[in-house]
C-alpha atoms as a PDB file:
ATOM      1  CA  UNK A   1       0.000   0.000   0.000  1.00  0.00           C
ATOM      2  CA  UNK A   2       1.663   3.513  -1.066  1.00  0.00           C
ATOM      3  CA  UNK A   3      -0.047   6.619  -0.945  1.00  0.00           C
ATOM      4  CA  UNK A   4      -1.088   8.676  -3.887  1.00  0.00           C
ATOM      5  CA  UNK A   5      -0.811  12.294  -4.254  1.00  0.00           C
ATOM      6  CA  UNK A   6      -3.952  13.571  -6.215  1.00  0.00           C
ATOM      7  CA  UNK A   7      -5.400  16.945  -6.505  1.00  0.00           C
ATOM      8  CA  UNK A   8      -8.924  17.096  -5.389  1.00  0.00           C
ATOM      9  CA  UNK A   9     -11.103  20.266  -5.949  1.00  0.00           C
ATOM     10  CA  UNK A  10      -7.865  21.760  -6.813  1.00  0.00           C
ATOM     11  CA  UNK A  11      -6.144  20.956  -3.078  1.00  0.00           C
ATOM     12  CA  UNK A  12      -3.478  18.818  -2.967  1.00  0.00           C
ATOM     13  CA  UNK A  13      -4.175  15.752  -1.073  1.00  0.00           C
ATOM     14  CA  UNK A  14      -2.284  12.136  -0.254  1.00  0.00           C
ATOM     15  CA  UNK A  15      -4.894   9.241  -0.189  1.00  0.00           C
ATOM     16  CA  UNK A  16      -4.313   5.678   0.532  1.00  0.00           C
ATOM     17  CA  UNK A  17      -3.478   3.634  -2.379  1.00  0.00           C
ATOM     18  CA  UNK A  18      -4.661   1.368  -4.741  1.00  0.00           C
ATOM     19  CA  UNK A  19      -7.531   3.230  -4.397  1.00  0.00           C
ATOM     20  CA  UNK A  20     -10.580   3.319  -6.835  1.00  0.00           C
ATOM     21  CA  UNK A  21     -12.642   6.594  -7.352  1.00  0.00           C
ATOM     22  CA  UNK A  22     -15.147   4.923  -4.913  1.00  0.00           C
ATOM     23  CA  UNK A  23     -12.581   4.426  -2.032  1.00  0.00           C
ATOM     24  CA  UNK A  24     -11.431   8.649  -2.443  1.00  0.00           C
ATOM     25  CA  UNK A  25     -15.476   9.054  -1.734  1.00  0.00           C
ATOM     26  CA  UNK A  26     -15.783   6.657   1.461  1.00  0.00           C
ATOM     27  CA  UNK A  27     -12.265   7.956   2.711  1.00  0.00           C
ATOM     28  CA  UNK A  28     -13.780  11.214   2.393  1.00  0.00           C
ATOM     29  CA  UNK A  29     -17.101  10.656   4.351  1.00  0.00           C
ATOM     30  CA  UNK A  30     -19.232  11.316   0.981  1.00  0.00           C
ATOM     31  CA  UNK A  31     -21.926   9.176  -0.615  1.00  0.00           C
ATOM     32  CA  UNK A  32     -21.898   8.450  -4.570  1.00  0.00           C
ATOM     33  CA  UNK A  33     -25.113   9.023  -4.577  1.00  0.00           C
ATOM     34  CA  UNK A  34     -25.097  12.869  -3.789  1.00  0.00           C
ATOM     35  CA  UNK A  35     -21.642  13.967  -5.987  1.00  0.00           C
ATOM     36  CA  UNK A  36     -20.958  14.118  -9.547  1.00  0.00           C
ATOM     37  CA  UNK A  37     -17.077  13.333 -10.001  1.00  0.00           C
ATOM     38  CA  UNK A  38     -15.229  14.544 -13.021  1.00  0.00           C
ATOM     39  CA  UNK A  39     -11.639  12.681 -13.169  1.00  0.00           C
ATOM     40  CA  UNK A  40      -9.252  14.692 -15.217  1.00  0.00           C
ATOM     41  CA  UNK A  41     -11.748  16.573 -16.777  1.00  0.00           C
ATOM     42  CA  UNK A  42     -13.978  13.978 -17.784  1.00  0.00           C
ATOM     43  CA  UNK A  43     -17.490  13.158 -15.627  1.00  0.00           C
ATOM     44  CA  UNK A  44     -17.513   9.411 -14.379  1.00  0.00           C
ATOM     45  CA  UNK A  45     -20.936   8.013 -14.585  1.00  0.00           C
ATOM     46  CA  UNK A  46     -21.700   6.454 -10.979  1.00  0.00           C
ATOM     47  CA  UNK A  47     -21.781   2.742 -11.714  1.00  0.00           C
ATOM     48  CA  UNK A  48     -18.436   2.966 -12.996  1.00  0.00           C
ATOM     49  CA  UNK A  49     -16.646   4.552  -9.658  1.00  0.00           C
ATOM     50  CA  UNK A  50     -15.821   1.363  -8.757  1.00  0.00           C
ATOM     51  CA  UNK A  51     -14.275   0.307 -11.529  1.00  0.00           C
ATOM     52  CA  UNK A  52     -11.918   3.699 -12.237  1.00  0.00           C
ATOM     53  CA  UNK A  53      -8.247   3.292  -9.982  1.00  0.00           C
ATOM     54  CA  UNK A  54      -6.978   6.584  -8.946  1.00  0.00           C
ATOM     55  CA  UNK A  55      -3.214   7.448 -10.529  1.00  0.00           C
ATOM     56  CA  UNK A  56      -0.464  10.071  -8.772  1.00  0.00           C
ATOM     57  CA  UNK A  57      -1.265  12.922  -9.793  1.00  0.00           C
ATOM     58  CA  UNK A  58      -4.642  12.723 -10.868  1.00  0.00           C
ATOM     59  CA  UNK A  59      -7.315  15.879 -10.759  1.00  0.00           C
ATOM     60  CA  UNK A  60     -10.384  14.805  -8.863  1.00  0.00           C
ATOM     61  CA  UNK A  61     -13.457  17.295  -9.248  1.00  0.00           C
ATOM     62  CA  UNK A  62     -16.196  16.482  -6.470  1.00  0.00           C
ATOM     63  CA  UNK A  63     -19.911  18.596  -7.048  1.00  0.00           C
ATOM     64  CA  UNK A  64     -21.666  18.006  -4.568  1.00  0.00           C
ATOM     65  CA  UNK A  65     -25.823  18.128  -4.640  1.00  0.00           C
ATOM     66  CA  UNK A  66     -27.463  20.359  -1.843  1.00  0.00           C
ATOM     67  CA  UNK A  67     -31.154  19.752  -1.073  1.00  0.00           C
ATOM     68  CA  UNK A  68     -33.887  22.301   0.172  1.00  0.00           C
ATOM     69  CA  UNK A  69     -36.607  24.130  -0.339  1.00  0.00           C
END
């Protein structure tokens, strides 16, 4: 295990590694269900989070979806 150093909403961050793009979302407390995620400028559609393995020095874009009324 080695940690990665990714950019995520353009901050810097080490996270564990091998991680997938679903790991960087439960390491950081958020559920796929409520982000889009854009990996190096492309959007990831949500089935395939699992699938996509994080690189050093990959950009990570989290939006995040706010509810209300």
């Amino acid at each position: 295990m080695t940690d990665l150093q990714i950019t995520v909403n353009g901050d810097p961050r080490r996270v564990p590694g091998p991680a997938s793009l679903l790991d960087l979302l439960a390491h950081l407390g958020l559920d796929a269900r409520s982000v889009v995620v854009e990996l190096n400028r492309e959007i990831v559609r949500r089935p395939r989070l699992g699938d996509i393995s994080l690189a050093e020095g990959d950009t990570v874009e989290l939006v995040h979806f706010v509810g209300g009324g």
